[in-house]
Protein backbone atom coordinates (compact mmCIF):
# COMPACT_ATOMS: atom_id res chain seq x y z
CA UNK A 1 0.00 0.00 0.00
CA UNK A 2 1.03 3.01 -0.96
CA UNK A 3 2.08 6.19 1.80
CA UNK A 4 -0.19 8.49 0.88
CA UNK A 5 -3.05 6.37 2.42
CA UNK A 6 -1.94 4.87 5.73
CA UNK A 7 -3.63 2.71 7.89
CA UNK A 8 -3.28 4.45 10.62
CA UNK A 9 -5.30 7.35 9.18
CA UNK A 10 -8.38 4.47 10.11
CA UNK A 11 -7.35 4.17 13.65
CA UNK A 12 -7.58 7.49 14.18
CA UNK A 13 -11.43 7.40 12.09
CA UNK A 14 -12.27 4.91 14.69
CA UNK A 15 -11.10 6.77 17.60
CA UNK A 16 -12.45 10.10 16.72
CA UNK A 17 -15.87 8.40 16.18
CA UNK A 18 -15.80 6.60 19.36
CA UNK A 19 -15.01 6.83 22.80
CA UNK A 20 -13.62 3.81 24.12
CA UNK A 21 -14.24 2.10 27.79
CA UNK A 22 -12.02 -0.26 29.76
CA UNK A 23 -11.26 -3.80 28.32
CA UNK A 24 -11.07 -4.73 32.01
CA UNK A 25 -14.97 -4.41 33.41
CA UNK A 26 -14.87 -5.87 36.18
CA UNK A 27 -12.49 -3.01 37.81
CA UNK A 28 -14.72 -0.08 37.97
CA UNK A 29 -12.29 2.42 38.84
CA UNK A 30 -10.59 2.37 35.05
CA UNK A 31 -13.87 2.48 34.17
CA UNK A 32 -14.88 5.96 31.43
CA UNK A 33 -18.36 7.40 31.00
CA UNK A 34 -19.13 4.26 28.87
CA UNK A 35 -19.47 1.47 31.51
CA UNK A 36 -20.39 -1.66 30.16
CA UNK A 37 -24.14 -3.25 30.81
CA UNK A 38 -24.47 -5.89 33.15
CA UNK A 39 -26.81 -7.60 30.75
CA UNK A 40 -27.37 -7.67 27.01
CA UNK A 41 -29.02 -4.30 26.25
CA UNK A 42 -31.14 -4.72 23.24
CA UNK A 43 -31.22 -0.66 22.85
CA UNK A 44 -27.28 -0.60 23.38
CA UNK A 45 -26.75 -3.24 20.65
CA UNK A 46 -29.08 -1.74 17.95
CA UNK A 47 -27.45 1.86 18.77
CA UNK A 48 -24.34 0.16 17.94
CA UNK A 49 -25.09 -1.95 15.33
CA UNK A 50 -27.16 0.84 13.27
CA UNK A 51 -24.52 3.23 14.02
CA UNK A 52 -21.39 1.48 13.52
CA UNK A 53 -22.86 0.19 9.95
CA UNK A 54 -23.42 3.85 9.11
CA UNK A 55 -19.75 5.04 9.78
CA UNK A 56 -18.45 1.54 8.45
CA UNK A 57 -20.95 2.61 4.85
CA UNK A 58 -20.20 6.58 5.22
CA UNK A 59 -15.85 5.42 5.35
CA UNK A 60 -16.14 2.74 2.17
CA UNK A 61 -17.51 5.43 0.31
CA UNK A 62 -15.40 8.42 1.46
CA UNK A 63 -12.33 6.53 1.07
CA UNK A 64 -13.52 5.62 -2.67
CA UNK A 65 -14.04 9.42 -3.71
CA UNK A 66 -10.52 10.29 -1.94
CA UNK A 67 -8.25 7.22 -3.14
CA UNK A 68 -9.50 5.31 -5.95
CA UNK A 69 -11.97 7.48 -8.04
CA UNK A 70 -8.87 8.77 -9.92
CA UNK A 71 -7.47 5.77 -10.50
CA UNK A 72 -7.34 3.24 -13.17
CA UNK A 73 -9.77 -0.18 -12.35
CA UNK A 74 -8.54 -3.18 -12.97
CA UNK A 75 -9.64 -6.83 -12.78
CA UNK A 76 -9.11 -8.10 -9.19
CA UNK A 77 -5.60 -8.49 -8.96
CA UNK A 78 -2.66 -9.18 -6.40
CA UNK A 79 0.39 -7.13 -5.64
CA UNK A 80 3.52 -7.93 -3.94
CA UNK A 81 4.98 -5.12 -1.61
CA UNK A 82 6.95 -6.92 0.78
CA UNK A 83 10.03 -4.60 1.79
CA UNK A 84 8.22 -1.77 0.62
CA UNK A 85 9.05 1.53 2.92
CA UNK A 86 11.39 -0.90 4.61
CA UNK A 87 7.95 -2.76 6.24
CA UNK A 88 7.07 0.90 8.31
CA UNK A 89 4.01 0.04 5.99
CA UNK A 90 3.46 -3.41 7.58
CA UNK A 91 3.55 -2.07 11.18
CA UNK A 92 0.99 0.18 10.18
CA UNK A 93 -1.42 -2.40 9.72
CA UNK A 94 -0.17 -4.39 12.57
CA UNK A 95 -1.21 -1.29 14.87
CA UNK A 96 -4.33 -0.51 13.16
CA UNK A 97 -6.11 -4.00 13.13
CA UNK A 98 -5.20 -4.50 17.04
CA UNK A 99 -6.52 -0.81 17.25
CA UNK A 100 -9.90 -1.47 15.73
CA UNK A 101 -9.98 -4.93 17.38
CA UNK A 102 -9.82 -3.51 20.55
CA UNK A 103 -12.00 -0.11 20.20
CA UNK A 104 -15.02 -2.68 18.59
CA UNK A 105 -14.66 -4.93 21.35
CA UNK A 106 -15.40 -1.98 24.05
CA UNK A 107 -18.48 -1.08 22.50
CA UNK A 108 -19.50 -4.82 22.00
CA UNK A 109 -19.18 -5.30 25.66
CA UNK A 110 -20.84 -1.93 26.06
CA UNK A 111 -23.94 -3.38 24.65
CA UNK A 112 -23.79 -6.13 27.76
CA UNK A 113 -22.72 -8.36 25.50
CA UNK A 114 -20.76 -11.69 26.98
CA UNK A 115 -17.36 -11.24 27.11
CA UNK A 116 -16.31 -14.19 24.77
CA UNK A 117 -18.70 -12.89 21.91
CA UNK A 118 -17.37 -9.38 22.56
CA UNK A 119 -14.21 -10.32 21.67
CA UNK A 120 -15.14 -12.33 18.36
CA UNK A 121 -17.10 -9.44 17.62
CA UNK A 122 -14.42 -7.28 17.83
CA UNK A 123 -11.91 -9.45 15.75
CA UNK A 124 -14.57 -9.68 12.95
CA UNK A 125 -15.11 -5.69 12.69
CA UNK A 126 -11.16 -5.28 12.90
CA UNK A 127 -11.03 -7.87 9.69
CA UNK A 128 -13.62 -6.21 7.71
CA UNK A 129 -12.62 -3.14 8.30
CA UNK A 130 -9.04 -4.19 6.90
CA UNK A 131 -10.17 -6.37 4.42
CA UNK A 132 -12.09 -3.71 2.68
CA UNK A 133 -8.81 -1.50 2.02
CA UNK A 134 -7.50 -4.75 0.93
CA UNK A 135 -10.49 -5.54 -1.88
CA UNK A 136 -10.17 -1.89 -2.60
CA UNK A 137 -6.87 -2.21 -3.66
CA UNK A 138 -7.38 -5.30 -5.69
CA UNK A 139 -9.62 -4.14 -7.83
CA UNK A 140 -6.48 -0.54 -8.59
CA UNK A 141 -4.12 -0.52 -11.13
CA UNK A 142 -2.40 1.59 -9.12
CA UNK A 143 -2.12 -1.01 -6.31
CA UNK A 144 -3.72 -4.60 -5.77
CA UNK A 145 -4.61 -7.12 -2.90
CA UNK A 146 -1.42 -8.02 -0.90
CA UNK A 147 -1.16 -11.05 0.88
CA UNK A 148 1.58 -9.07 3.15
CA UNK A 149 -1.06 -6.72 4.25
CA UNK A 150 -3.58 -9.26 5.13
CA UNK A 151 -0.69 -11.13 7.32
CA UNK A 152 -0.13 -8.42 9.33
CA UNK A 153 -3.45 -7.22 9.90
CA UNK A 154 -4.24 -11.05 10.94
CA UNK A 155 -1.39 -10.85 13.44
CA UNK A 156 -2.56 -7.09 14.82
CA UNK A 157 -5.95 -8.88 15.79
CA UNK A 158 -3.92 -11.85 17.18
CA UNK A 159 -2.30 -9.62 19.13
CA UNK A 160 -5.99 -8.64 20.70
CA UNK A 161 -7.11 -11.85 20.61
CA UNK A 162 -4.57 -14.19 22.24
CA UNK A 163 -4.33 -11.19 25.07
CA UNK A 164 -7.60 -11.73 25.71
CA UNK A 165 -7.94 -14.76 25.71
CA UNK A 166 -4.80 -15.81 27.43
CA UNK A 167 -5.22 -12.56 30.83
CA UNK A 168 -8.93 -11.11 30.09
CA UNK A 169 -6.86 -8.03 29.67
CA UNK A 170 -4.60 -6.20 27.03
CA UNK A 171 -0.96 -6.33 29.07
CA UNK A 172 0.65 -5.13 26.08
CA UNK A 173 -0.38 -2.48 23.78
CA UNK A 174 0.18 -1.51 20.26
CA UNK A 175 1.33 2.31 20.19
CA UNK A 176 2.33 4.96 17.85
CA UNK A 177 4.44 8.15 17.92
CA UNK A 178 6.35 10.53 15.01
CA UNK A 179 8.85 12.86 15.36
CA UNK A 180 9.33 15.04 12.01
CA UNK A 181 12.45 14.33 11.00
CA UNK A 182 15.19 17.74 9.80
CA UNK A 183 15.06 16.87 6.38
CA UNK A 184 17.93 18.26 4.16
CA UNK A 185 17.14 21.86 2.08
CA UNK A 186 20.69 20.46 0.03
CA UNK A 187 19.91 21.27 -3.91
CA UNK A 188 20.31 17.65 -5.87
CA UNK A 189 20.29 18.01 -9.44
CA UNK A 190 18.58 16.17 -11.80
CA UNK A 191 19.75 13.10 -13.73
CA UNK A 192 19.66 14.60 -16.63
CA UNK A 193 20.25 18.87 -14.97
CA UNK A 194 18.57 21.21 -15.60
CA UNK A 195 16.40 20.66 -12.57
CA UNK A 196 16.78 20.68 -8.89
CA UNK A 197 15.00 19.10 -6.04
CA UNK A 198 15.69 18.51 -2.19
CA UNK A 199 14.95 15.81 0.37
CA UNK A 200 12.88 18.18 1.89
CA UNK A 201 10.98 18.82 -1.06
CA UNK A 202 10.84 15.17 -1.93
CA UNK A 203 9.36 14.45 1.84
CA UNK A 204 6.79 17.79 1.66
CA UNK A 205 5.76 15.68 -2.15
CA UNK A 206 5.18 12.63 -0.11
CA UNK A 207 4.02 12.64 3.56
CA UNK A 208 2.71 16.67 3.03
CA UNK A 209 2.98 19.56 5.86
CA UNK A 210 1.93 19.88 9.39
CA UNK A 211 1.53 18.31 12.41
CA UNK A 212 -1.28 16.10 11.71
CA UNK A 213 -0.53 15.11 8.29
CA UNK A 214 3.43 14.49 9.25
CA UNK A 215 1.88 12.38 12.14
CA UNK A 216 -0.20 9.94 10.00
CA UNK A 217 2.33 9.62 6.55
CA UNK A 218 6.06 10.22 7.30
CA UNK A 219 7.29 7.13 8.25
CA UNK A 220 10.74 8.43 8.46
CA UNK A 221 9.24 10.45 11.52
CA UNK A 222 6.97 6.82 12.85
CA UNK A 223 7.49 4.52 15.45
CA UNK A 224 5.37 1.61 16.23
CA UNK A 225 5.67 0.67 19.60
CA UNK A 226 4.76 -3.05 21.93
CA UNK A 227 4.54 -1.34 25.14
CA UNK A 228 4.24 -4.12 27.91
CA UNK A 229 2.84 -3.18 31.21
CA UNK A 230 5.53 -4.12 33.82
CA UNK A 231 3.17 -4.56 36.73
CA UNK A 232 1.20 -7.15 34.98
CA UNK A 233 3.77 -9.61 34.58
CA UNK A 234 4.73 -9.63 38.21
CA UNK A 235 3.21 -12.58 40.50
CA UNK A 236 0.41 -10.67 42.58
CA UNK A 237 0.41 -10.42 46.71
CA UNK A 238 -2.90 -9.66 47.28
CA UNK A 239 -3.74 -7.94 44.51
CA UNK A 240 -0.79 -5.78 44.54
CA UNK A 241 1.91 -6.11 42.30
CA UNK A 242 4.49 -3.45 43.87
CA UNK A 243 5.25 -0.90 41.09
CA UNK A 244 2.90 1.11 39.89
CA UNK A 245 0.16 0.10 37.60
CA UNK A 246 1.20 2.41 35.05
CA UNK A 247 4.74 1.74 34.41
CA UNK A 248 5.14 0.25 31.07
CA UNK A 249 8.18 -0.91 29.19
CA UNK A 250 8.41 -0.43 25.38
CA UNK A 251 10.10 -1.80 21.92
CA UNK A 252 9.93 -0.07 18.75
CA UNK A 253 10.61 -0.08 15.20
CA UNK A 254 11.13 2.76 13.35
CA UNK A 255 13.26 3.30 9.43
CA UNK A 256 14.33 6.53 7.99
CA UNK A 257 15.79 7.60 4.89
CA UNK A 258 12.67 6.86 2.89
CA UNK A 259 12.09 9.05 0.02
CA UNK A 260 10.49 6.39 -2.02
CA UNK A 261 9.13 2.99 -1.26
CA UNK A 262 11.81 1.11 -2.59
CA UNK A 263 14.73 3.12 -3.35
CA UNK A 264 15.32 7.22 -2.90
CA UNK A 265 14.65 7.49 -7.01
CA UNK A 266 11.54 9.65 -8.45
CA UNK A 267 10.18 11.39 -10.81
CA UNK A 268 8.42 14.66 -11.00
CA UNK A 269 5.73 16.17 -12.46
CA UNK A 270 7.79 17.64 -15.11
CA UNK A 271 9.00 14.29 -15.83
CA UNK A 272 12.68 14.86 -14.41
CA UNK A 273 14.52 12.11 -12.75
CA UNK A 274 16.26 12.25 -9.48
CA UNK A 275 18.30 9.95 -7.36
CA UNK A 276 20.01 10.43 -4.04
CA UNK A 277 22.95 8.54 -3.32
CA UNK A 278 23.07 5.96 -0.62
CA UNK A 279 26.32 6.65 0.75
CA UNK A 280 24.50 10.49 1.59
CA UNK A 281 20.89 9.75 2.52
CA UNK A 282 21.22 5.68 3.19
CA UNK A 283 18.22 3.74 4.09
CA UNK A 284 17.75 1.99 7.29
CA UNK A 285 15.70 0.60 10.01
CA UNK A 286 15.80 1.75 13.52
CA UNK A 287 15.06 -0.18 17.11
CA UNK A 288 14.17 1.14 20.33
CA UNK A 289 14.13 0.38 23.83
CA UNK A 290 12.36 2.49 26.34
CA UNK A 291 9.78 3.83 29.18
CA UNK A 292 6.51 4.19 28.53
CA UNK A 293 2.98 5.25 30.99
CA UNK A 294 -0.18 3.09 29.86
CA UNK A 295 -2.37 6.17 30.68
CA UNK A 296 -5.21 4.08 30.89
CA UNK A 297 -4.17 2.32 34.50
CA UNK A 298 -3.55 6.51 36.27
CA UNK A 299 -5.70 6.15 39.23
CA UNK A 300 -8.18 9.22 39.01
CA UNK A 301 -12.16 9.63 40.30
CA UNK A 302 -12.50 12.04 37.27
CA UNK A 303 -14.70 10.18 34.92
CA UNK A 304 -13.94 13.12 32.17
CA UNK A 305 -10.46 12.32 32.59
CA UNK A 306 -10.76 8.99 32.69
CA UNK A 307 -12.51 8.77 29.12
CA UNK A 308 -9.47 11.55 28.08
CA UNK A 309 -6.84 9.07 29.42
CA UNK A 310 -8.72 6.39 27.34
CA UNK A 311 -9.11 7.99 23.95
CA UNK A 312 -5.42 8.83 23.50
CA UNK A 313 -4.14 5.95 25.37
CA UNK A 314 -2.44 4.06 21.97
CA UNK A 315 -0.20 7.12 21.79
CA UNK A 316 3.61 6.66 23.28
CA UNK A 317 4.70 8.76 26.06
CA UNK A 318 8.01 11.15 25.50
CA UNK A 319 10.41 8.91 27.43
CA UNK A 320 14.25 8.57 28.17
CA UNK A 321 14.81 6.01 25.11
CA UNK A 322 18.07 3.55 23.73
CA UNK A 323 17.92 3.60 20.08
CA UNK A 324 20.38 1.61 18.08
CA UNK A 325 20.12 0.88 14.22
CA UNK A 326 21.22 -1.46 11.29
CA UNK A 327 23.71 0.77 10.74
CA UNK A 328 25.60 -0.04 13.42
CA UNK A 329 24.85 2.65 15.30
CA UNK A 330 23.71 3.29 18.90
CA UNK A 331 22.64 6.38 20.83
CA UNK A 332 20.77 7.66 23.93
CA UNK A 333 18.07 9.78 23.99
CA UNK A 334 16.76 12.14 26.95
CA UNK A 335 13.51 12.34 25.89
CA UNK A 336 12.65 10.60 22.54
CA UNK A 337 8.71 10.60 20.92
């Protein structure tokens, strides 16, 4: 898939449109302004149901008019893009389908619904909701269905799934931060001269301006996280673990140096060819190690801020972080988001 429509652009859909309770009902003080039934509510469900089919109808078509409209159809085709953007792509859907997973499967259990259904029932809207980029795409010239894509948004509702199924509660969530990287103003000439571009320029073409644009398309800037809750993990003593609740541990995996999806070689609207060299602008993955606060576990009475902490929970926390990458290289930072 290409970088102009990310994945992540339908978390965010999904959490804009919703506003997401506790997986964990039976501990009413994590609870938001959405508690769960203690019964099947018929009104719940068909609120749900009837409204959830409406956003799920009103997306399919929006994302038609904005992505493929202007594009070529095609006979249902595949497409291989393994390796494309250096997989940044790939942990895109990995974060989205555990994102939707989870976010359907609080307003399942919302509805009263029984906990073992709410959870199928949120694996099945996290797969359709995928799987309908995925048809999408098949039927593009520009693109087509990729088999890559539908592994990793089967392993992002794994990831909700087998948590579930395995604690009764998510101990380890899927998050997302992006820095905007300096890119370089330096003039690179043409193949051919004549003409004169920048990586800058090149990254402005591709992932566009501002904050929230930067946020959902640069993957030179993106991180996708596995942020495990510490206190989890450790064997209880009456209920209490010893650190706090919050305190989570996190991995990421992060690439820069992407001005294309396969190589840094384009060509623009006026049909002139550029190429940056690797030994200047190489290509490479990163990995992190580092803190992280699941904001969802604060302790607070205020049910506002309870249902803020819960909304913006999948984001990670600016934290002292230990970054080393296939380069070779290694480095500290104070504070890295």
């Amino acid at each position: 898939m290409q970088v102009s429509r990310p994945n992540i652009l339908i978390a965010l859909t999904c959490l804009l449109l919703s506003n997401p309770i506790r997986l964990q009902s039976q501990d009413a003080e994590r609870l938001g302004f959405l508690e769960p039934a203690d019964t099947f509510h018929n009104g719940r469900f068909w609120t749900c149901a009837i409204a959830g089919t409406a956003i799920y109808t009103g997306f399919s078509i929006a994302l038609y008019e904005t992505w493929y409209k202007d594009y070529e159809l095609t006979g249902f085709h595949t497409f291989n893009d393994w390796g494309e953007w250096r997989d940044m792509d790939k942990m895109g859907h990995l974060f989205t389908a555990a994102m939707e997973s989870r976010l359907s499967f609080g307003g399942a259990l919302w509805t009263g619904m029984d906990r073992r259904k709410a959870m199928w029932t949120g694996a099945a809207v996290g797969t359709l909701l995928q799987s309908t980029i995925e048809v999408m795409d098949g039927f593009s010239a520009k693109w087509g269905f990729s088999w890559g894509d539908v592994a990793f948004n089967t392993m992002g509702t794994g990831v909700f799934v087998a948590q579930e199924l395995l604690w009764q509660e998510q101990r380890i969530t899927l998050k997302v931060s992006n820095t905007q990287p300096n890119y370089s103003t330096r003039p690179i000439p043409s193949l051919e001269g004549g003409a004169f571009s920048s990586p800058k320029q090149r990254a402005t073409e591709l992932f566009g301006e501002g904050f929230f644009e930067t946020f959902l398309k640069d993957y030179n800037g993106m991180t996708i996280w596995a942020s495990v809750n510490v206190n989890a993990f450790l064997p209880s003593s009456q209920g209490e673990r010893g650190l706090p609740k919050w305190l989570n541990i996190a991995v990421g995996y992060g690439a820069e140096g992407l001005y294309g999806g396969y190589g840094n070689t384009w060509t623009d609207e006026n049909e002139a060819a550029f190429n940056l060299s690797p030994s200047d602008f190489p290509r490479y993955n990163q990995f992190y190690l580092s803190l992280d606060i699941d904001l969802s576990r604060i302790p607070t009475q205020n049910r506002f801020l309870k249902s803020l902490l819960n909304a913006i929970h999948w984001i990670k926390i600016p934290a002292p972080t230990l970054e080393w990458d296939t380069r070779g290289g290694m480095k500290g930072h104070w504070l890295y988001w």
